[in-house]
N, C-alpha and C. Protein backbone atom coordinates (compact mmCIF):
# COMPACT_ATOMS: atom_id res chain seq x y z
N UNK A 1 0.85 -1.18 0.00
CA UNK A 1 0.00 0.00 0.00
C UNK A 1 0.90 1.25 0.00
N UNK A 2 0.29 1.84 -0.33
CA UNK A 2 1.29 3.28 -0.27
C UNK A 2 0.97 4.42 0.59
N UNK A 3 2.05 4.63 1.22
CA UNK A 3 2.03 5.43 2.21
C UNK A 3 1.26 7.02 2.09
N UNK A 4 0.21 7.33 2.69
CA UNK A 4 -0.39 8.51 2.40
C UNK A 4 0.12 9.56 3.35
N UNK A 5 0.26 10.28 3.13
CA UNK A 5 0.84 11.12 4.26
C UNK A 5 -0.60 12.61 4.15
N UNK A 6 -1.22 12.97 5.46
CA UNK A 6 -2.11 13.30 5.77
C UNK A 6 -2.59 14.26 7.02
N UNK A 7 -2.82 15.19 6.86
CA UNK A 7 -3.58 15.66 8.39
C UNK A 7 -5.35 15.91 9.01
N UNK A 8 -5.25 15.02 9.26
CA UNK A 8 -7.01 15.02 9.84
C UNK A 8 -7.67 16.50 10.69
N UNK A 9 -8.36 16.39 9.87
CA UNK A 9 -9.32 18.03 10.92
C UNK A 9 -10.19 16.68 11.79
N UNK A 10 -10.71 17.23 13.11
CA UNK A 10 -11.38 17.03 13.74
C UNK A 10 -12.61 17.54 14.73
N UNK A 11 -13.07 17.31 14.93
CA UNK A 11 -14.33 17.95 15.68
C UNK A 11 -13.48 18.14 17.31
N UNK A 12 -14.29 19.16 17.64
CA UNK A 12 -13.86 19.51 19.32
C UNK A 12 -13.29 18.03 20.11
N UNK A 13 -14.55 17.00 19.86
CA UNK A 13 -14.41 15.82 20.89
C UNK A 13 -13.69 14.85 20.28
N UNK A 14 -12.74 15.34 19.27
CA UNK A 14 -11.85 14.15 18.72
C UNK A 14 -11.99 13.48 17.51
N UNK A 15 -13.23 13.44 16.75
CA UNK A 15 -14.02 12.59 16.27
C UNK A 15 -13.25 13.14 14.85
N UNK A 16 -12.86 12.40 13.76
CA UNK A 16 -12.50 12.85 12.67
C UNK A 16 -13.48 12.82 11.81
N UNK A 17 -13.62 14.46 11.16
CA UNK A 17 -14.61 15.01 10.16
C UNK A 17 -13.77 15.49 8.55
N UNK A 18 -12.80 15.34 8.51
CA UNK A 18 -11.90 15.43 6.88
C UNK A 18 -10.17 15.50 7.12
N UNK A 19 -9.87 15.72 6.01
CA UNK A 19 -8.45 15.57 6.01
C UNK A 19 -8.01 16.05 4.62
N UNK A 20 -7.19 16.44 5.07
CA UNK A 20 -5.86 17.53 4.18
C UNK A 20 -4.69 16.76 3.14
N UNK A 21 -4.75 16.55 2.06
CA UNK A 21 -3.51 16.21 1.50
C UNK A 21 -2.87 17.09 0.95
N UNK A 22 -1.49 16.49 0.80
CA UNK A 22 -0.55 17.76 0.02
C UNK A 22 -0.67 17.49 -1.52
N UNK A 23 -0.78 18.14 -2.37
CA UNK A 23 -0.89 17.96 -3.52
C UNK A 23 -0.08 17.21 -4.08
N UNK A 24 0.91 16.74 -4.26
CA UNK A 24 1.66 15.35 -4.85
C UNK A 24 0.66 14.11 -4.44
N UNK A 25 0.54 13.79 -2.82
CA UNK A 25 -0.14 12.62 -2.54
C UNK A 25 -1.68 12.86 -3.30
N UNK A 26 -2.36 13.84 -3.53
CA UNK A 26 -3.71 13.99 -4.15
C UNK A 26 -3.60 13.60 -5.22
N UNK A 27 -2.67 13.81 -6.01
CA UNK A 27 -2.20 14.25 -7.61
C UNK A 27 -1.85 12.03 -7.72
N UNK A 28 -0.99 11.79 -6.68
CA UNK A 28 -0.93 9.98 -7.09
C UNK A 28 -1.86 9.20 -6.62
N UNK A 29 -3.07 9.66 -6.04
CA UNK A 29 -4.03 9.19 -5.88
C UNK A 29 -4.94 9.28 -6.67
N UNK A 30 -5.35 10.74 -7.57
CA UNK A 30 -6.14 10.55 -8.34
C UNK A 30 -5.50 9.69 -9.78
N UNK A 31 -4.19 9.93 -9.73
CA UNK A 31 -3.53 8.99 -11.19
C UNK A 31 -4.24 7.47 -10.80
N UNK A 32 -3.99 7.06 -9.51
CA UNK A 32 -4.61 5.99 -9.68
C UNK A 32 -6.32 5.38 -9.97
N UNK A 33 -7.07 6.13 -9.26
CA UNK A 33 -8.16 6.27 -9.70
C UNK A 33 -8.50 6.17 -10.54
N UNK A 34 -7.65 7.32 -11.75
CA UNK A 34 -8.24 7.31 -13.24
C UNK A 34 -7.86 5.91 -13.41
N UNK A 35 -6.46 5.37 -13.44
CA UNK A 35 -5.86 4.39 -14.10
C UNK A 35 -7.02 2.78 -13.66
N UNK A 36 -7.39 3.06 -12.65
CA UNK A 36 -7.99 1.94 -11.93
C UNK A 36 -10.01 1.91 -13.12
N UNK A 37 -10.18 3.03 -13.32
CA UNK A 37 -11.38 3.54 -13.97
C UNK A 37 -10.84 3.56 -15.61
N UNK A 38 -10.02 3.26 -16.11
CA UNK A 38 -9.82 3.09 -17.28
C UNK A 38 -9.46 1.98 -17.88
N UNK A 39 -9.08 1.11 -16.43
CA UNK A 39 -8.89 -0.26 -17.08
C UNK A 39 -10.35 -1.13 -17.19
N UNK A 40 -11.10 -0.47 -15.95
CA UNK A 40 -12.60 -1.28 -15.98
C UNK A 40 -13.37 -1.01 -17.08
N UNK A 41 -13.36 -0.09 -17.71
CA UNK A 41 -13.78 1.05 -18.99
C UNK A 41 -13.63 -0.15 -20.56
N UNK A 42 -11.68 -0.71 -20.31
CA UNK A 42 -11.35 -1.48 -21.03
C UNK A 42 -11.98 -2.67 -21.06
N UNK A 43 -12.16 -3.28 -19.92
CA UNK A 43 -12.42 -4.67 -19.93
C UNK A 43 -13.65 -4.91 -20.95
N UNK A 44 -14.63 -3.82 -20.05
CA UNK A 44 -16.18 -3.48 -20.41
C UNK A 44 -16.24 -4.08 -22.01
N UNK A 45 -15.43 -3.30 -22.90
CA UNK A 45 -15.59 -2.98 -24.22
C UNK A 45 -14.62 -4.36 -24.80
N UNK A 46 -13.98 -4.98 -24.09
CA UNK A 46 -13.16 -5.82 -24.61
C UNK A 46 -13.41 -7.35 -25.39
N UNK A 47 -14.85 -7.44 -25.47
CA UNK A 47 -15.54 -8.35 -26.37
C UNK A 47 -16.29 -7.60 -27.34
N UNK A 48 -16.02 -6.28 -27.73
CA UNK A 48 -16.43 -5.42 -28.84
C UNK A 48 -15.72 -5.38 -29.95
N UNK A 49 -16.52 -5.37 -30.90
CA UNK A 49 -15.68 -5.05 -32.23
C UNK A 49 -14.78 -4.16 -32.77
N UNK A 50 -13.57 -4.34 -32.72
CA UNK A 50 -13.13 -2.77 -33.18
C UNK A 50 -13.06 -2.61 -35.08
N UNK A 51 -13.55 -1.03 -34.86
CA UNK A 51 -13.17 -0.53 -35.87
C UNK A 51 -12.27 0.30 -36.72
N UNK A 52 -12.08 0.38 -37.92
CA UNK A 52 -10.96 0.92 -38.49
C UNK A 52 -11.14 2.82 -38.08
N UNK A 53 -10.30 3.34 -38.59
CA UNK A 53 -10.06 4.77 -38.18
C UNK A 53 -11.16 5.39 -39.17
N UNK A 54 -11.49 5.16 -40.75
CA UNK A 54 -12.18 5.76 -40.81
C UNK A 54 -14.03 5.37 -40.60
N UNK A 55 -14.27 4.36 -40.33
CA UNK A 55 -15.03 3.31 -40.37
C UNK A 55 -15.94 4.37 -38.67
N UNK A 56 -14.61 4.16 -37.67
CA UNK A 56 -15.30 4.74 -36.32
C UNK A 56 -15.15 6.65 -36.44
N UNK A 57 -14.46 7.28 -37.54
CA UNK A 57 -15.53 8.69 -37.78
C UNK A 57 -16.86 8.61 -38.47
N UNK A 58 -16.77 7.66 -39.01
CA UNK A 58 -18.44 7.64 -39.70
C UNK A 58 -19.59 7.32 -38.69
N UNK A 59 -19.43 6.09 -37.47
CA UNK A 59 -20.09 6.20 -36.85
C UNK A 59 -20.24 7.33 -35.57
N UNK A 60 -19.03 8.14 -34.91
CA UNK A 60 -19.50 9.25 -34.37
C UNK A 60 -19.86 10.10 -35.00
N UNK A 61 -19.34 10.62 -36.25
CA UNK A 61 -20.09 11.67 -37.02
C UNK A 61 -22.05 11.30 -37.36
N UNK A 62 -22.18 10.14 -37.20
CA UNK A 62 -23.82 9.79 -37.49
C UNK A 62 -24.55 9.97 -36.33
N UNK A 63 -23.59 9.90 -34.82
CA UNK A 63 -24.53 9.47 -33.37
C UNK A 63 -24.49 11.12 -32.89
N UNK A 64 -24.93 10.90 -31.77
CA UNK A 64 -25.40 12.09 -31.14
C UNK A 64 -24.10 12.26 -29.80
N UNK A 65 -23.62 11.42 -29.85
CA UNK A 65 -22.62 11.23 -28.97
C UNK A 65 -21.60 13.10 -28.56
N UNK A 66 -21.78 13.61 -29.63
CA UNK A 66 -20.48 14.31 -29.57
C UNK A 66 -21.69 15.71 -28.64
């Protein structure tokens, strides 16, 4: 696991209500996130057909997608 380095705000009686990162640890946390959300993205589509380059502008240029 990787070490997060962190400071917790807390309520009067101790109780932890959020926490502070320094922007590097935010910044390799969200890399992972995406990376973790782009491989599931992959899998998803990974019994799909692919198409050629101009083959898949014809179908976004036809959908509503954009």
């Amino acid at each position: 696991m990787i070490g997060i380095r962190h400071q917790s705000i807390r309520f009067k009686e101790g109780n932890p209500i959020g926490v502070i990162l320094d922007i590097d640890t935010f910044q390799r946390i969200e890399s992972i996130i995406e990376d973790h959300g782009l491989a599931h993205l992959m899998d998803e589509v990974s019994n799909e057909e692919e198409l050629e380059r101009e083959d898949a502008i014809k179908l976004y240029k036809s959908s509503d997608i954009k």
